[in-house]
Protein backbone atom coordinates (compact mmCIF):
# COMPACT_ATOMS: atom_id res chain seq x y z
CA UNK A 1 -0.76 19.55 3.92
CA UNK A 2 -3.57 17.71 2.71
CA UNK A 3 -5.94 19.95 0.21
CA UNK A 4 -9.70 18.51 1.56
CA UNK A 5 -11.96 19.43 -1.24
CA UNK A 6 -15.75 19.40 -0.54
CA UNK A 7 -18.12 19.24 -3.85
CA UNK A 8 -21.31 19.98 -1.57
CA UNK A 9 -22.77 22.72 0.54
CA UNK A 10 -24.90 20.56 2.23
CA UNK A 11 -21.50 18.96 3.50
CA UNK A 12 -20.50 22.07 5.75
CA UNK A 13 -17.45 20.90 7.79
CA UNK A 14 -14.81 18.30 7.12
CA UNK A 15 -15.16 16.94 10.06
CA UNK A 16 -18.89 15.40 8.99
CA UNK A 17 -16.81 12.93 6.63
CA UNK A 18 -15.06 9.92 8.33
CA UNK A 19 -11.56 9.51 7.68
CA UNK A 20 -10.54 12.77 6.80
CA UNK A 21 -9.86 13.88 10.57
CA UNK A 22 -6.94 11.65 11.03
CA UNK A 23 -5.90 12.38 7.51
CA UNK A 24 -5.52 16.20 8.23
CA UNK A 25 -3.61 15.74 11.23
CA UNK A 26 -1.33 13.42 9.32
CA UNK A 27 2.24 14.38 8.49
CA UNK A 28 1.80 14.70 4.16
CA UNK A 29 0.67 16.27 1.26
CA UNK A 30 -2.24 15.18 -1.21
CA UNK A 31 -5.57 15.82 -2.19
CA UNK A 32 -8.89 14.45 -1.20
CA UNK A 33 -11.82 14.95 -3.40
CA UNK A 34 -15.33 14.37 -1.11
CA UNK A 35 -18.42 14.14 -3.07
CA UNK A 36 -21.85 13.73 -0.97
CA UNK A 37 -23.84 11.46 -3.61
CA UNK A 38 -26.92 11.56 -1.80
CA UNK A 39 -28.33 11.07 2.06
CA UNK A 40 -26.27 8.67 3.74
CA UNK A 41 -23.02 8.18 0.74
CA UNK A 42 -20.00 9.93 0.55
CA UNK A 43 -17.22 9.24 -1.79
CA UNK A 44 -13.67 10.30 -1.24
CA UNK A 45 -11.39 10.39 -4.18
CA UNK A 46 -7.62 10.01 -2.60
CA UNK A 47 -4.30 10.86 -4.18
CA UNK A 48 -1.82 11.03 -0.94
CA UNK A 49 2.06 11.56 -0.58
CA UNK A 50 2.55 10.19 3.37
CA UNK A 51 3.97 7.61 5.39
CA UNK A 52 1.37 7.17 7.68
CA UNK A 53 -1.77 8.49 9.37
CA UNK A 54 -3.89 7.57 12.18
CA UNK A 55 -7.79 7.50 12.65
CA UNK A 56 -10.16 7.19 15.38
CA UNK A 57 -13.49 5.05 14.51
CA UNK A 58 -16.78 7.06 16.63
CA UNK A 59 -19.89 6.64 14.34
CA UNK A 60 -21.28 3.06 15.01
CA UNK A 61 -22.67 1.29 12.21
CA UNK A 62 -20.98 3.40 9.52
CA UNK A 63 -20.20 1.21 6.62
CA UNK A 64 -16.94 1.66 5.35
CA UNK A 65 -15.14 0.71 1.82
CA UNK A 66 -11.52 1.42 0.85
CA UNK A 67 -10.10 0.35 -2.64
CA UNK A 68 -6.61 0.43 -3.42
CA UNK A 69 -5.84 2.22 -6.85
CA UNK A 70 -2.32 2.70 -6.60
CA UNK A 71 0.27 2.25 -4.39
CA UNK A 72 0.19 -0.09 -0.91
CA UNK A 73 -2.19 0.45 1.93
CA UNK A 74 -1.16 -1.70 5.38
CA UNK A 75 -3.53 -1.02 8.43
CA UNK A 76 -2.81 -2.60 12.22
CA UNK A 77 -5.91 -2.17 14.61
CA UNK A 78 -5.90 -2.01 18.23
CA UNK A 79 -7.65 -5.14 18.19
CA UNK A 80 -4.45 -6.87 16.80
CA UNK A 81 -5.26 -7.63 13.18
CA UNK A 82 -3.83 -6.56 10.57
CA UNK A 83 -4.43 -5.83 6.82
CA UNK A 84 -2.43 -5.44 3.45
CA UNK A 85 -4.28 -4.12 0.40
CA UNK A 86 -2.30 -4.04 -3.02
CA UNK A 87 -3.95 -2.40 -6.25
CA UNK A 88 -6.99 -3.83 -7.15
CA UNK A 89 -8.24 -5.02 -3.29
CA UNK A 90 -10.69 -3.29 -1.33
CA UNK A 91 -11.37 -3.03 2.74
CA UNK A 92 -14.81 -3.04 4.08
CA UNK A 93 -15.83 -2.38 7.82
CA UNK A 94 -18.79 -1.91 9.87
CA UNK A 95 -17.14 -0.06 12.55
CA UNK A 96 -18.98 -2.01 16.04
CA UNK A 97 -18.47 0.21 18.93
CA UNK A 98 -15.86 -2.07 20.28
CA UNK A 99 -13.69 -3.34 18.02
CA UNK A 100 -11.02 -0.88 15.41
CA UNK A 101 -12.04 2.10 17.09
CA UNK A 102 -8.02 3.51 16.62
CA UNK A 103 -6.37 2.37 13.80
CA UNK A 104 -2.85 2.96 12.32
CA UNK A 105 -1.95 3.16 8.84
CA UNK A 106 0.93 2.99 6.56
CA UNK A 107 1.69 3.58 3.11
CA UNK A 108 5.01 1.73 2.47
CA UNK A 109 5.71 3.55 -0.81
CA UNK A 110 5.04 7.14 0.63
CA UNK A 111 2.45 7.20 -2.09
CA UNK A 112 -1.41 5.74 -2.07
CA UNK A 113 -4.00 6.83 -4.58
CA UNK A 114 -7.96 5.10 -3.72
CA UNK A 115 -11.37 5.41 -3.55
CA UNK A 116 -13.18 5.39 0.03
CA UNK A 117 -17.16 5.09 0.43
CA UNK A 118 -18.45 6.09 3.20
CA UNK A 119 -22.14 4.97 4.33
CA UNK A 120 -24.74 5.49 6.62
CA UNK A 121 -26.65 2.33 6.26
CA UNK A 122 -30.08 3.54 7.39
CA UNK A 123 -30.23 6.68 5.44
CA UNK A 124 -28.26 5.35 2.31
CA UNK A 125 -31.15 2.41 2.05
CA UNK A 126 -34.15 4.57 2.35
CA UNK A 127 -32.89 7.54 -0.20
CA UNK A 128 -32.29 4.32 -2.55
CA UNK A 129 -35.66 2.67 -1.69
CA UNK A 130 -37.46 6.21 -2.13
CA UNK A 131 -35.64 7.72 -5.59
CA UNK A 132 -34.49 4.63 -7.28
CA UNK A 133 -36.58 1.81 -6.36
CA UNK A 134 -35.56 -0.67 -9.15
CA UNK A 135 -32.43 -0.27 -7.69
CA UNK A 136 -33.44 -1.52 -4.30
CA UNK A 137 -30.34 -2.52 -2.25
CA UNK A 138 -30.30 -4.57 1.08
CA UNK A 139 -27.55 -3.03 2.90
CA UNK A 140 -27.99 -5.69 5.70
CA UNK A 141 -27.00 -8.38 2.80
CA UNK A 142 -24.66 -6.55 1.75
CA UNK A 143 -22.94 -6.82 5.30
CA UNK A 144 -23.79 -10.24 5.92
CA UNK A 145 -22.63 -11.24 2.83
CA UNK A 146 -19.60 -9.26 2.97
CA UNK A 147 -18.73 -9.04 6.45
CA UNK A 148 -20.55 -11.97 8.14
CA UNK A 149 -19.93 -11.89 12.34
CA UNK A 150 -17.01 -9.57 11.43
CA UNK A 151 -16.87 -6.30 11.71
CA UNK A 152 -13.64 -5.54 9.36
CA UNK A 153 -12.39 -7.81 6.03
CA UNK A 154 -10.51 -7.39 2.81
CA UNK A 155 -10.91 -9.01 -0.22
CA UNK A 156 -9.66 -8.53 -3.82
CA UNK A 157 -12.54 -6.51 -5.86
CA UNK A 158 -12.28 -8.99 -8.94
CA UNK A 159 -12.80 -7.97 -12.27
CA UNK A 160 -15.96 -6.27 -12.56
CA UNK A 161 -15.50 -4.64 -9.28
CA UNK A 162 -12.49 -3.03 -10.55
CA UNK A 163 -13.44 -1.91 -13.76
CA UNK A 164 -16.67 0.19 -12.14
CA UNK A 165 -13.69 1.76 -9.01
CA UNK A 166 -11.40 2.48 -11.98
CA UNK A 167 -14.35 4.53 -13.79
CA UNK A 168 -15.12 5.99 -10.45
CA UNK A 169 -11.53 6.95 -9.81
CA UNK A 170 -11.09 8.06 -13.38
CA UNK A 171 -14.29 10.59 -13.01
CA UNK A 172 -12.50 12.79 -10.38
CA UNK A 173 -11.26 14.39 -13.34
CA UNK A 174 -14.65 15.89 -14.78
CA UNK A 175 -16.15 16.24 -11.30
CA UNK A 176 -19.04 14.93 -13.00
CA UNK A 177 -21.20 14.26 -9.83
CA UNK A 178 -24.31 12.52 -11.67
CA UNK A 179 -21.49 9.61 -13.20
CA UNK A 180 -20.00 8.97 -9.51
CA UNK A 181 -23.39 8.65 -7.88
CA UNK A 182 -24.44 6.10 -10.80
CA UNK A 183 -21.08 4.28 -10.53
CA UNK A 184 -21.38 3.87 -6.77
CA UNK A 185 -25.10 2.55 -7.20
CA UNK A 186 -23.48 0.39 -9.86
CA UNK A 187 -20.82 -0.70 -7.25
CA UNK A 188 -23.15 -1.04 -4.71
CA UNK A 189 -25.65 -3.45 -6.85
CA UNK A 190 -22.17 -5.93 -7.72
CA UNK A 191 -21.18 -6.05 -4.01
CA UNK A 192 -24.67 -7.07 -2.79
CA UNK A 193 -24.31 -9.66 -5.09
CA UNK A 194 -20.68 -11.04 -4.65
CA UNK A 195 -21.26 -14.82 -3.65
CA UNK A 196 -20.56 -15.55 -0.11
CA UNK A 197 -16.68 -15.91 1.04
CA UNK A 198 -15.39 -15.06 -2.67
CA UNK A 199 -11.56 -14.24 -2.40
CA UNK A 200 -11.82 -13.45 1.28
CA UNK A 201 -8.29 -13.44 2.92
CA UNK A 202 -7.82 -14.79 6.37
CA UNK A 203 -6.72 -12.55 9.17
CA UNK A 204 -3.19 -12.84 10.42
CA UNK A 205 -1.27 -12.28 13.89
CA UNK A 206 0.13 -9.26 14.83
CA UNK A 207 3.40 -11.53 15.73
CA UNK A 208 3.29 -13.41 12.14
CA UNK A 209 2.86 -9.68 10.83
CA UNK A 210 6.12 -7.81 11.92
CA UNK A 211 8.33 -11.15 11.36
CA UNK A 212 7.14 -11.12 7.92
CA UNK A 213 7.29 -7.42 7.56
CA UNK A 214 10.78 -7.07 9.09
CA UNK A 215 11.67 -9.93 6.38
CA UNK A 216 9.82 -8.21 3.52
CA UNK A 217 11.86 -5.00 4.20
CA UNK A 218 15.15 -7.11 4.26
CA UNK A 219 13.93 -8.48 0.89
CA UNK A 220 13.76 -5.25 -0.59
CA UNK A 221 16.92 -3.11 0.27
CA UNK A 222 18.65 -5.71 -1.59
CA UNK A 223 18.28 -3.84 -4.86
CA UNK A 224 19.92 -6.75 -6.57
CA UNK A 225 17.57 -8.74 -9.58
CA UNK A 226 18.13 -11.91 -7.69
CA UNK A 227 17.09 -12.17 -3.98
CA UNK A 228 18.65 -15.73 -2.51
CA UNK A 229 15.60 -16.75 -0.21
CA UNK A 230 17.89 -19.20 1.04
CA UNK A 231 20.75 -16.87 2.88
CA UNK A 232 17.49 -14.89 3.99
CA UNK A 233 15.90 -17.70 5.73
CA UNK A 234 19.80 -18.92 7.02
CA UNK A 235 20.05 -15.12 8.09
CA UNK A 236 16.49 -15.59 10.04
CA UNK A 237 16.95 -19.32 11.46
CA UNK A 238 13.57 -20.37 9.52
CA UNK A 239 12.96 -22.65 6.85
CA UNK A 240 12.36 -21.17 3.27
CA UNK A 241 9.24 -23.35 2.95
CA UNK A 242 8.07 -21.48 6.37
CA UNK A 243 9.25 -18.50 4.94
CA UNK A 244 7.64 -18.60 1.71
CA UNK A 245 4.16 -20.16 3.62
CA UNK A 246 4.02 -17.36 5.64
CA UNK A 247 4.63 -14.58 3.01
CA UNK A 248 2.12 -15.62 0.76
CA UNK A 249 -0.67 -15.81 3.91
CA UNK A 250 0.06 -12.12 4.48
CA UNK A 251 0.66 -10.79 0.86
CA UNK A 252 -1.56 -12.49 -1.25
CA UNK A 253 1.49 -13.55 -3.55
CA UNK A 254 4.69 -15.24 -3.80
CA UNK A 255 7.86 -13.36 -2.49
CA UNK A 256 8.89 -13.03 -5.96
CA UNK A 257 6.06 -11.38 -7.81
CA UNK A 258 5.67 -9.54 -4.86
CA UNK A 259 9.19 -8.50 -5.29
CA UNK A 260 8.55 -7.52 -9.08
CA UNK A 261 5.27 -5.69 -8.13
CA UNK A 262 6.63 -3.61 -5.45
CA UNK A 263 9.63 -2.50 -7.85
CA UNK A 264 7.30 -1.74 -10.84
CA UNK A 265 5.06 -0.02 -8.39
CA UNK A 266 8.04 2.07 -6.75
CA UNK A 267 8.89 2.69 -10.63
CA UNK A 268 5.87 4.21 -11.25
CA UNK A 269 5.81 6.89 -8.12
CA UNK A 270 9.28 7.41 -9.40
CA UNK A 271 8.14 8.40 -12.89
CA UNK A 272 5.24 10.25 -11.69
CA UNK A 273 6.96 12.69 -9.05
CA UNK A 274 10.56 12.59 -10.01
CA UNK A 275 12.62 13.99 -13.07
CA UNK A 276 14.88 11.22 -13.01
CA UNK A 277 16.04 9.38 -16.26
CA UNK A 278 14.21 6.05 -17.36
CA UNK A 279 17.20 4.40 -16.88
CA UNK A 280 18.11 5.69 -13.82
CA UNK A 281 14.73 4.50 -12.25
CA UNK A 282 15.57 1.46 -14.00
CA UNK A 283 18.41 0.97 -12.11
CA UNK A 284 17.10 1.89 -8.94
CA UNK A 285 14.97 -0.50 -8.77
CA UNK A 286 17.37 -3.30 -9.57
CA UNK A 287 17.20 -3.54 -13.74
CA UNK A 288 20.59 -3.80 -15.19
CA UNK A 289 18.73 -3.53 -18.54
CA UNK A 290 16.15 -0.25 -19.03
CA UNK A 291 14.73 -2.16 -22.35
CA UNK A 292 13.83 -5.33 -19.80
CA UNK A 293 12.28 -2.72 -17.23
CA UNK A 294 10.64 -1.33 -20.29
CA UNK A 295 9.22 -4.67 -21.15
CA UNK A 296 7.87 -5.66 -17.68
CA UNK A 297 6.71 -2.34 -16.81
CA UNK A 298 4.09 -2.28 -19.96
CA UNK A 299 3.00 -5.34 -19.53
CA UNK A 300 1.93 -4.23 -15.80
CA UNK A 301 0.79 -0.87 -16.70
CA UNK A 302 -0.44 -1.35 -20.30
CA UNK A 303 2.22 1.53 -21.05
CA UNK A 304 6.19 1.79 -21.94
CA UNK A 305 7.52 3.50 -19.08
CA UNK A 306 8.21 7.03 -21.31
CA UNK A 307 3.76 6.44 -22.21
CA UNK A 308 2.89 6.51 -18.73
CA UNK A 309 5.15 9.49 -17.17
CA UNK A 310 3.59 11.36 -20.39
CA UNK A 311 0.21 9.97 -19.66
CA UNK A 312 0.35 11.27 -15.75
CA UNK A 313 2.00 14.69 -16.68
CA UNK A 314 -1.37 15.09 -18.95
CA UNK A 315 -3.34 13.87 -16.21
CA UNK A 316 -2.28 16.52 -13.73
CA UNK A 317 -2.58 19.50 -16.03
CA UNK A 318 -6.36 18.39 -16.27
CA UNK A 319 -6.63 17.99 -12.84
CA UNK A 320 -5.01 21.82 -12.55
């Protein structure tokens, strides 16, 4: 069951916000904090335990942005695209009336924590222009630059991007509604200003999609350190220059970091909702030694593994 929590009575049914009809309906648990900043923004504070969910686009023009905190977010649209987001990328559509009104999407890990703003153009632009006019933003710059003659695209949020969602994200645990609607102004003022085509990732085929998904998952039962890339390309009849071309298109990264970031990742769900031993996560994942797992994890998390389950146990109490 997913635990819809909405900080406003001017908000007076859940099914005024976006995404949160198809994530209702979904198979799951998790929580969803909504906050309604002011007329026209909504933020949604996600910490989900699914596999997938499904959601049906109606409102044209609504301006949509989804940033991956934790976990892996992969979204196929009925229009045939696809999209991958990792930690630290974000998703932003202008839903058209035509295209991505049903989409479908997975969380690979069973786990996805995010941010997702939700905004009404018109309205958002005239409360801005109205109660903080030095703050003036152009939302139609903001799409053009963003978005151009698309209506959907994912990019990663860069550094200062992802310092202001990590504050954002972070604030869900003092509710403090006054920080969240500066942040998001804050956001808002950065993305306006992002220059033109910055980091933006290419769309891909559905085809190209589930070859290189069906590979990716072959990748990753082998729990082994060492993944030959040769007997997997022999096993596929493909090159391992095609193979490793076509990964990196679709997931940002070479098979091998991706490899190390999906077991780190996994690691950290594991040490977050699970009682098992360090080492036995460790080995799960494919370590053979807990002290080199140790070693890798901190220097992707900024915490030994034993920091960060403390770290997230502290976390929830706050939260509770």
């Amino acid at each position: 069951m997913i635990d819809v929590i909405i900080h406003d009575e001017s908000i007076t049914s859940s099914s005024q916000i976006g995404q949160i009809g198809g994530l209702k309906k979904a198979n799951g648990n998790g929580k969803i904090d909504v906050f309604h900043l002011f007329d026209g923004a909504n933020a949604l504070l996600m910490k989900l335990e699914m596999d997938s969910y499904t959601e049906l686009r109606t409102e044209k023009g609504l301006l949509e942005i989804n940033y991956c905190v934790e976990g892996r977010f992969e979204t196929s649209f009925s229009s045939h695209n696809n999209v991958i987001l990792k930690p630290g990328d974000m998703a932003l559509s202008s839903y058209d009336g035509i295209h991505g009104s049903k989409s479908v999407s997975h969380f690979p890990l069973g786990h996805y924590e995010g941010v997702c703003l939700e905004l009404d153009p018109v309205k958002a632009e005239n409360w801005i222009k109205k109660n903080v006019p030095a703050l003036y933003i152009s939302f139609s710059t903001l799409r053009e630059n963003l978005l151009g003659n698309k209506w959907y695209t994912f990019i990663s949020a860069g550094p200062h991007c992802e310092h202001v969602f990590g504050e954002l994200y972070e604030s869900s645990l003092y509710m403090d509604l006054e920080f969240i609607r500066l942040k998001v102004l804050e956001l808002l003022m950065l993305l306006v200003r992002i220059p033109q085509n910055e980091n933006k990732v290419d769309y891909y085929s559905s085809s190209q999609a589930r070859m290189v998904e069906r590979l990716r998952d072959q990748i990753l039962k082998r729990q082994e350190d060492y993944v030959s890339l040769q007997q997997i390309a022999r096993e596929n009849n493909i090159s391992v220059s095609y193979l490793e071309k076509l990964f990196k298109k679709i997931y940002g990264v070479s098979i091998y970091r991706y490899i190390k970031e999906y077991r780190l990742e996994q690691a950290a769900v594991e040490l977050t909702h699970s009682a098992k031993t360090i080492t036995q996560i460790s080995e799960k994942i494919g370590y053979e030694n807990s002290s080199k797992f140790s070693e890798c994890f901190k220097k992707r998390y900024g915490l030994t593994p034993s920091m960060y389950r403390k770290s997230t146990k502290e976390r929830s109490k706050i939260e509770h």
